[in-house]
Structures are given as structure tokens and as C-alpha cells.
N, C-alpha and C. Protein backbone atom coordinates (compact mmCIF):
# COMPACT_ATOMS: atom_id res chain seq x y z
N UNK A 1 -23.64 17.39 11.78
CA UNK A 1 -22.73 16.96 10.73
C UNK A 1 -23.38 15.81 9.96
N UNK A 2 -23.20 15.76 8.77
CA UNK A 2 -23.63 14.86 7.84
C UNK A 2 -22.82 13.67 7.69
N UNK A 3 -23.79 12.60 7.33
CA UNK A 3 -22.61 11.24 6.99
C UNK A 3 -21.59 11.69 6.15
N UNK A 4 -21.90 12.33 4.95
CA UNK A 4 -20.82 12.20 4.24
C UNK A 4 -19.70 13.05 4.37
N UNK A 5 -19.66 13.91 5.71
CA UNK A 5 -19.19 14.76 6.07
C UNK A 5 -18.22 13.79 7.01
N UNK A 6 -18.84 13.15 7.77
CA UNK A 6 -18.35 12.24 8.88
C UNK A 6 -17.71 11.16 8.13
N UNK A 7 -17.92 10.65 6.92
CA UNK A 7 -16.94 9.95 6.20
C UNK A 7 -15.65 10.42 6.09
N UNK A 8 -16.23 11.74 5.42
CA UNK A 8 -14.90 12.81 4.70
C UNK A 8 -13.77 12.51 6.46
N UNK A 9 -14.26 12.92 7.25
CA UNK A 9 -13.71 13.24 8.42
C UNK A 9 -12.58 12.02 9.03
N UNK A 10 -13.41 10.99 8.54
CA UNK A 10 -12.60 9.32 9.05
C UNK A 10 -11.31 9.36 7.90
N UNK A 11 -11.66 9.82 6.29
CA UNK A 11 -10.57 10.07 5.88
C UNK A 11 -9.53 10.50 6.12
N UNK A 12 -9.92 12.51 6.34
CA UNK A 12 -8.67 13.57 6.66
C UNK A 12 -7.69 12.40 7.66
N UNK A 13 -8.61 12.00 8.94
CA UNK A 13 -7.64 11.18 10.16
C UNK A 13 -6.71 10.45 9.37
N UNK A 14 -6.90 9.70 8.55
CA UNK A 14 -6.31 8.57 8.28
C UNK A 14 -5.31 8.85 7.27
N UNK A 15 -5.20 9.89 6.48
CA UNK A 15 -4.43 10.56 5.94
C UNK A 15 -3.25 11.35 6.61
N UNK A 16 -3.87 11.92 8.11
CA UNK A 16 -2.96 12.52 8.90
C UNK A 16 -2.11 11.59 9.29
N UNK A 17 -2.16 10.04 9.36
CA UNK A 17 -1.40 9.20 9.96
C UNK A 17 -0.22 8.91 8.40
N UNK A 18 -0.40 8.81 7.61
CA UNK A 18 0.46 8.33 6.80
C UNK A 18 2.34 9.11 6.88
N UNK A 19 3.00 8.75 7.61
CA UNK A 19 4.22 9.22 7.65
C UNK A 19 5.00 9.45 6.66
N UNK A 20 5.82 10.90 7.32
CA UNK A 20 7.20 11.78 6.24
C UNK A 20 7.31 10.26 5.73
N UNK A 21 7.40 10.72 4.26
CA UNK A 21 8.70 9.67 3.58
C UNK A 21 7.76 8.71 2.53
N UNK A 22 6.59 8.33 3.37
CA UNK A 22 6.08 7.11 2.96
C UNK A 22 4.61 7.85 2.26
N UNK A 23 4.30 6.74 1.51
CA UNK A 23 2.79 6.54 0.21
C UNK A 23 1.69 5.84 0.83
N UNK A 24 0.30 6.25 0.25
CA UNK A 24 -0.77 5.44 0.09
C UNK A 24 -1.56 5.54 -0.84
N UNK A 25 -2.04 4.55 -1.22
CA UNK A 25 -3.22 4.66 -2.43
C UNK A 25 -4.71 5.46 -1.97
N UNK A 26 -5.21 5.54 -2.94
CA UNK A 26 -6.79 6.31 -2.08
C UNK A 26 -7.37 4.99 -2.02
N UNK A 27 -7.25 3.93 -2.48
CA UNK A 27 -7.86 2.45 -1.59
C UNK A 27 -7.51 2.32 -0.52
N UNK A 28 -6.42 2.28 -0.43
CA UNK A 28 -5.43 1.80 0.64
C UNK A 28 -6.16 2.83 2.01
N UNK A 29 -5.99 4.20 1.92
CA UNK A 29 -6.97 4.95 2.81
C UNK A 29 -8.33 5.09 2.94
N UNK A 30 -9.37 4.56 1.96
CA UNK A 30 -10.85 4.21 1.94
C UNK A 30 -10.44 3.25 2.66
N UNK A 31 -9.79 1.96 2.83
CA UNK A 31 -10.10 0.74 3.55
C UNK A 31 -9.18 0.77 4.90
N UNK A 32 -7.94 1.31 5.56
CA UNK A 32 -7.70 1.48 6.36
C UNK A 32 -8.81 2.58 7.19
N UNK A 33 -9.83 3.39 6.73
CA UNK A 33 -10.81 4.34 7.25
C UNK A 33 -11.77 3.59 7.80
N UNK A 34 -12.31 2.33 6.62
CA UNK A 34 -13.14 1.52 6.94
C UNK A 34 -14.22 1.35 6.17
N UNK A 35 -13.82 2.35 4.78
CA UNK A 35 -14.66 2.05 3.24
C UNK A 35 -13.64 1.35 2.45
N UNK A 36 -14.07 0.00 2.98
CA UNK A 36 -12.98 -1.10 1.80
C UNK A 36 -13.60 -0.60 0.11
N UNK A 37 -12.83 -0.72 -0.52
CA UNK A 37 -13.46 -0.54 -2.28
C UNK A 37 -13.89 0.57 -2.00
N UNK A 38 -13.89 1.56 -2.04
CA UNK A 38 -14.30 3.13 -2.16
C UNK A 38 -12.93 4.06 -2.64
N UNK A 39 -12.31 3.79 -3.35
CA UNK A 39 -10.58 4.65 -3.45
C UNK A 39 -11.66 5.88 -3.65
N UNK A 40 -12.55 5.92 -4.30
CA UNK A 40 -12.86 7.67 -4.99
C UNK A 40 -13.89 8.06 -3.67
N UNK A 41 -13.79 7.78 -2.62
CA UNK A 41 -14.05 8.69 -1.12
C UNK A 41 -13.19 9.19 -0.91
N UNK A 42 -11.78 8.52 -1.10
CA UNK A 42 -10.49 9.37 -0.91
C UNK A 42 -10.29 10.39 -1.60
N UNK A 43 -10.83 10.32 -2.90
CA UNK A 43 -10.58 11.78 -3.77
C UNK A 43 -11.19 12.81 -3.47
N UNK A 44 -12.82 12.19 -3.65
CA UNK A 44 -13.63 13.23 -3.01
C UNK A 44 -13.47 14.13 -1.64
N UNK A 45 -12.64 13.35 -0.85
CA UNK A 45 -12.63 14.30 0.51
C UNK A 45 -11.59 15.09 0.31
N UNK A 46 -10.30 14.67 -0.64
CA UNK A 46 -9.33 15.24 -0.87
C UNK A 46 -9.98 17.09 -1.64
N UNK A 47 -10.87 16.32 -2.53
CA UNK A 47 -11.32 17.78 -3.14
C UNK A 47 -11.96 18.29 -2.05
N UNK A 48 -12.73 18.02 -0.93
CA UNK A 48 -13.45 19.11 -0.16
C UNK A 48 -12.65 19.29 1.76
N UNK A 49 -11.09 19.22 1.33
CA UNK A 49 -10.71 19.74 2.45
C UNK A 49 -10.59 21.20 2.81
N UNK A 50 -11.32 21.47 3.82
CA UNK A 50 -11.41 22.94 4.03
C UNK A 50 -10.41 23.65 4.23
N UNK A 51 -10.46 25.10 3.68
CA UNK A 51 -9.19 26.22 3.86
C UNK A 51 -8.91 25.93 5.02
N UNK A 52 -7.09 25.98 5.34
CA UNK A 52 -6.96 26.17 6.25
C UNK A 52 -6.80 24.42 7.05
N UNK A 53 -7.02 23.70 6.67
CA UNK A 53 -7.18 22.41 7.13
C UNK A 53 -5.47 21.65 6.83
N UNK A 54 -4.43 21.49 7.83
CA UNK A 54 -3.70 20.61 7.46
C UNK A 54 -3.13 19.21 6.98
N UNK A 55 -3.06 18.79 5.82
CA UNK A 55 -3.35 17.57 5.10
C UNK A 55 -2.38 17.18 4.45
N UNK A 56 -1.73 15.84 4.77
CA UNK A 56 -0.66 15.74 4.05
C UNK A 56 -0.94 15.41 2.70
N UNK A 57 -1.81 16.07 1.36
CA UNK A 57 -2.35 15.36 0.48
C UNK A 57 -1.81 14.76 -0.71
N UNK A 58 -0.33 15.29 -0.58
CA UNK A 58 0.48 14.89 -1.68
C UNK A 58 1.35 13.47 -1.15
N UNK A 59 1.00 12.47 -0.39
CA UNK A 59 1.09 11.29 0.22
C UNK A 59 0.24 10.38 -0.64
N UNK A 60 -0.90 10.87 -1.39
CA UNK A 60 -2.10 9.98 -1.50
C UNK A 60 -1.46 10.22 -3.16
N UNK A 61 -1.62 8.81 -3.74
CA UNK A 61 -1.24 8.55 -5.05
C UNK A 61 -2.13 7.38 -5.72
N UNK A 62 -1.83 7.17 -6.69
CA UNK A 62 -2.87 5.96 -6.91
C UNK A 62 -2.37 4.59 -7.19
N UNK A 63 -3.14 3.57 -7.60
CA UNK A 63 -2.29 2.37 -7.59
C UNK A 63 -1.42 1.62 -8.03
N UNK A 64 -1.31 2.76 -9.22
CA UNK A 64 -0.16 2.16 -10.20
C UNK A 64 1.11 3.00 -9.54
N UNK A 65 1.15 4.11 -8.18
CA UNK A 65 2.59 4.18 -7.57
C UNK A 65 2.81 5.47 -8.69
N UNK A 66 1.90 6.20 -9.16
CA UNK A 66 1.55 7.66 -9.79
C UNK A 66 1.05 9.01 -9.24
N UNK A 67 1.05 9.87 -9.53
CA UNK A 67 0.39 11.28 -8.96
C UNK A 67 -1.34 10.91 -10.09
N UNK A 68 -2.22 11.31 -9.44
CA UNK A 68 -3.12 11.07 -10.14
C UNK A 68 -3.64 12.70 -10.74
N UNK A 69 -2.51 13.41 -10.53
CA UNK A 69 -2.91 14.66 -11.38
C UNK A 69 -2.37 14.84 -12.68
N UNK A 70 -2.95 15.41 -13.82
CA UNK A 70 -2.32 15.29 -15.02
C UNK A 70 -1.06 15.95 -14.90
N UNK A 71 -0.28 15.19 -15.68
CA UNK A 71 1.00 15.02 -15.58
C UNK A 71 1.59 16.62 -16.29
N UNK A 72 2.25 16.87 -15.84
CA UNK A 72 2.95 18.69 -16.02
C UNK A 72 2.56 19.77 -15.50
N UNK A 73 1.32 19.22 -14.79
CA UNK A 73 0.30 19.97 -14.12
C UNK A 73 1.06 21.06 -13.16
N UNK A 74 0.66 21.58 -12.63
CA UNK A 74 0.97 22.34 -11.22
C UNK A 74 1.07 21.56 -10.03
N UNK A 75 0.11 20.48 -10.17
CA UNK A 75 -0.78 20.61 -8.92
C UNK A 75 0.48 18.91 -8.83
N UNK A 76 0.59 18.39 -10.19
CA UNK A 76 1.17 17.27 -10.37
C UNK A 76 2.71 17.50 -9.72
N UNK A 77 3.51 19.03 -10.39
CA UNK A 77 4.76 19.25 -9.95
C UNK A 77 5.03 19.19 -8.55
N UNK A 78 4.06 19.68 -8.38
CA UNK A 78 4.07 20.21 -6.32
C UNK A 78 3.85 18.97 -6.02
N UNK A 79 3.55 18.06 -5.96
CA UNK A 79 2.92 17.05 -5.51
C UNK A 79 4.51 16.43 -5.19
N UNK A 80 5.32 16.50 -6.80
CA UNK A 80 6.15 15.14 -6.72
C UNK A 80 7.54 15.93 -6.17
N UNK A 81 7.34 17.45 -6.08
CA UNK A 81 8.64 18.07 -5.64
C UNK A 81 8.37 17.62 -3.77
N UNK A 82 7.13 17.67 -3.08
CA UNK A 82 7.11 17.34 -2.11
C UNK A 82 7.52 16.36 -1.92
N UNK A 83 7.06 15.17 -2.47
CA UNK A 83 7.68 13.91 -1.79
C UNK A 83 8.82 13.65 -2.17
N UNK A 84 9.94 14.09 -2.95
CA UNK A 84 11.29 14.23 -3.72
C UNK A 84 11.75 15.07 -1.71
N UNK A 85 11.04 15.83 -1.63
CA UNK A 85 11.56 16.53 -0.07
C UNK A 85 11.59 15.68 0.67
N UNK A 86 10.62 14.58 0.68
CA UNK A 86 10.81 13.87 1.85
C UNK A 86 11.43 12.82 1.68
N UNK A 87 12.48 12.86 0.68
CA UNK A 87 13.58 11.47 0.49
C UNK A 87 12.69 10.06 -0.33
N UNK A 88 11.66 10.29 -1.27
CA UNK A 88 10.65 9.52 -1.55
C UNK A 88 11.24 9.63 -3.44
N UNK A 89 11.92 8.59 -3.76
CA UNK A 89 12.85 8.64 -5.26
C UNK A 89 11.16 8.11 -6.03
N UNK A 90 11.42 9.27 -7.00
CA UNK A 90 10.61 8.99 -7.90
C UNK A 90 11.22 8.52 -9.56
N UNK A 91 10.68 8.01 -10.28
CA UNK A 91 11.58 7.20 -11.33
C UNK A 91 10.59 7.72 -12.87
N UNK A 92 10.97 8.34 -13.48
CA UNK A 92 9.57 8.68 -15.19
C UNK A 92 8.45 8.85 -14.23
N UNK A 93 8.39 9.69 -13.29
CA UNK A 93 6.88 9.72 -12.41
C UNK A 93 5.72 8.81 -12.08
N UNK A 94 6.87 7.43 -11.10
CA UNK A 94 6.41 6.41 -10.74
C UNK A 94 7.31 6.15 -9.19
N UNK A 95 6.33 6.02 -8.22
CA UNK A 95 6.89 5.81 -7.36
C UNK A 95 7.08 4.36 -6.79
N UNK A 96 7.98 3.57 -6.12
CA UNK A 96 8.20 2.42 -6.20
C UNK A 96 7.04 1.83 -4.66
N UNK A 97 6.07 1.21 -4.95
CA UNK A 97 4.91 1.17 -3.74
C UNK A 97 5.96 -0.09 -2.98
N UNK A 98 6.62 -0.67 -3.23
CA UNK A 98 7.27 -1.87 -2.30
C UNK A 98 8.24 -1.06 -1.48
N UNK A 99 9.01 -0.20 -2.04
CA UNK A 99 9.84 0.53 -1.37
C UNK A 99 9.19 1.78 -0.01
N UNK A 100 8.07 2.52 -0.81
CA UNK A 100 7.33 3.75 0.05
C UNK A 100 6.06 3.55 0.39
N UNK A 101 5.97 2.43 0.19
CA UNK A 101 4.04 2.41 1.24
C UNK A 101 3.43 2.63 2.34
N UNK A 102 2.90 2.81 2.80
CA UNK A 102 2.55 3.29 3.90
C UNK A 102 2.36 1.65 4.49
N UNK A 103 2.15 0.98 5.45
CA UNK A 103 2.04 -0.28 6.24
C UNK A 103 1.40 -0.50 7.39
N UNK A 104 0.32 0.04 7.48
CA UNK A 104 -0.23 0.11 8.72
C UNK A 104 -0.55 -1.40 9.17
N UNK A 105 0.01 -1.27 10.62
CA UNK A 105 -0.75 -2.69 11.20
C UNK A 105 -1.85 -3.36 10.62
N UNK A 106 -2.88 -2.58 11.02
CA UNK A 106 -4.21 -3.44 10.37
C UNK A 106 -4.21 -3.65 9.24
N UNK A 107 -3.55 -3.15 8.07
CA UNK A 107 -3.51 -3.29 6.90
C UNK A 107 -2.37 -3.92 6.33
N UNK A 108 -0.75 -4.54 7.25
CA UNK A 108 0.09 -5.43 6.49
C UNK A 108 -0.24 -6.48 5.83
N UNK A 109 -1.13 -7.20 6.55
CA UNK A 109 -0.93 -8.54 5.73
C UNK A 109 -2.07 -8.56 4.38
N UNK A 110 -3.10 -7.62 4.17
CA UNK A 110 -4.00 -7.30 2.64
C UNK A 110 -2.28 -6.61 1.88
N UNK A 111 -1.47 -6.13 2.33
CA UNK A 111 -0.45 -5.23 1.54
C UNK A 111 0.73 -6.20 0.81
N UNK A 112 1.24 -7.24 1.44
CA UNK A 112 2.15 -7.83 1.61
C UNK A 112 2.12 -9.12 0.48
């Protein structure tokens, strides 16, 4: 396996942890992984998750508390009808990051 494979890999994990209900930025998961300042490792692995691979990927938003897919999109609708499922109020397609963030231990007090 390749580093950047084994990066990708520290991602998927850390993505699997983000709980029903709740948000993270792709910073927020580059640096809870352990690539502080890298948000676009998060994208990138997002684009190369393999068929078949379970991913909660419509959790991962960006920092302004947005879908970072163009807006009317497909990929944008699905995104925000999912987290609308998981009780996650979205407002003009902005989600409120104080209200739904994800909070991981190691990462409260950089969040807070």
C-alpha cells in the first residue's frame, strides 16, 4: 500500500467516526486524522473511495457550514436530503456548525 493510499485510509477511519446527526469540515477531518492544514486530503480521498466502501460522506461539508457541491446539483440534493434525515436543520443551504459539529475529544478545545 502506498502513502497516499495509507493517508486516504487514516481519513475513510475518521470519517467513519463522525456521528448520525452531527458535521465536519474536511479540515476538521485532515487534522483530527493527523494532516493539520490539508482540508483538500479530505476531498481527495472522498473522490477515491472505493465501490462498495461504506462512508458517511455527506457528513463532510466545508467551513462556511455548506455542501461543497454545486448547489442544485444531484450530488448537492442528496447530500442535504441526507442530513435533513438525520434531524440536521439546514437554513438557504447553510448548516449551523455551533449547533452540528462534530467535537471530538482531541479536537474540543482548537473547536470551541
Amino acid at each position: 500500500m502506498g502513502k497516499l493510499q495509507e493517508d486516504f485510509e487514516k481519513i475513510w477511519a475518521t470519517i467513519r467516526r463522525v456521528p448520525l446527526g452531527r458535521v465536519a469540515t474536511y479540515g476538521q477531518i485532515a487534522a483530527e486524522a493527523g494532516f493539520v492544514r490539508r482540508p483538500r486530503l479530505t476531498a481527495q480521498a472522498l473522490a477515491h473511495v472505493p465501490p462498495g466502501m461504506e462512508i458517511p460522506w455527506h457528513r463532510i461539508i466545508n467551513a462556511q457550514g455548506k455542501s461543497s457541491m454545486p448547489e442544485g446539483s444531484r450530488g448537492n440534493r442528496e447530500q442535504l436530503k441526507r442530513l435533513k434525515n438525520e434531524g440536521v436543520k439546514i437554513v438557504k443551504g447553510k448548516i449551523d456548525l455551533e449547533v452540528y459539529r462534530w467535537r471530538p475529544r482531541s479536537l474540543a478545545p482548537l473547536l470551541d
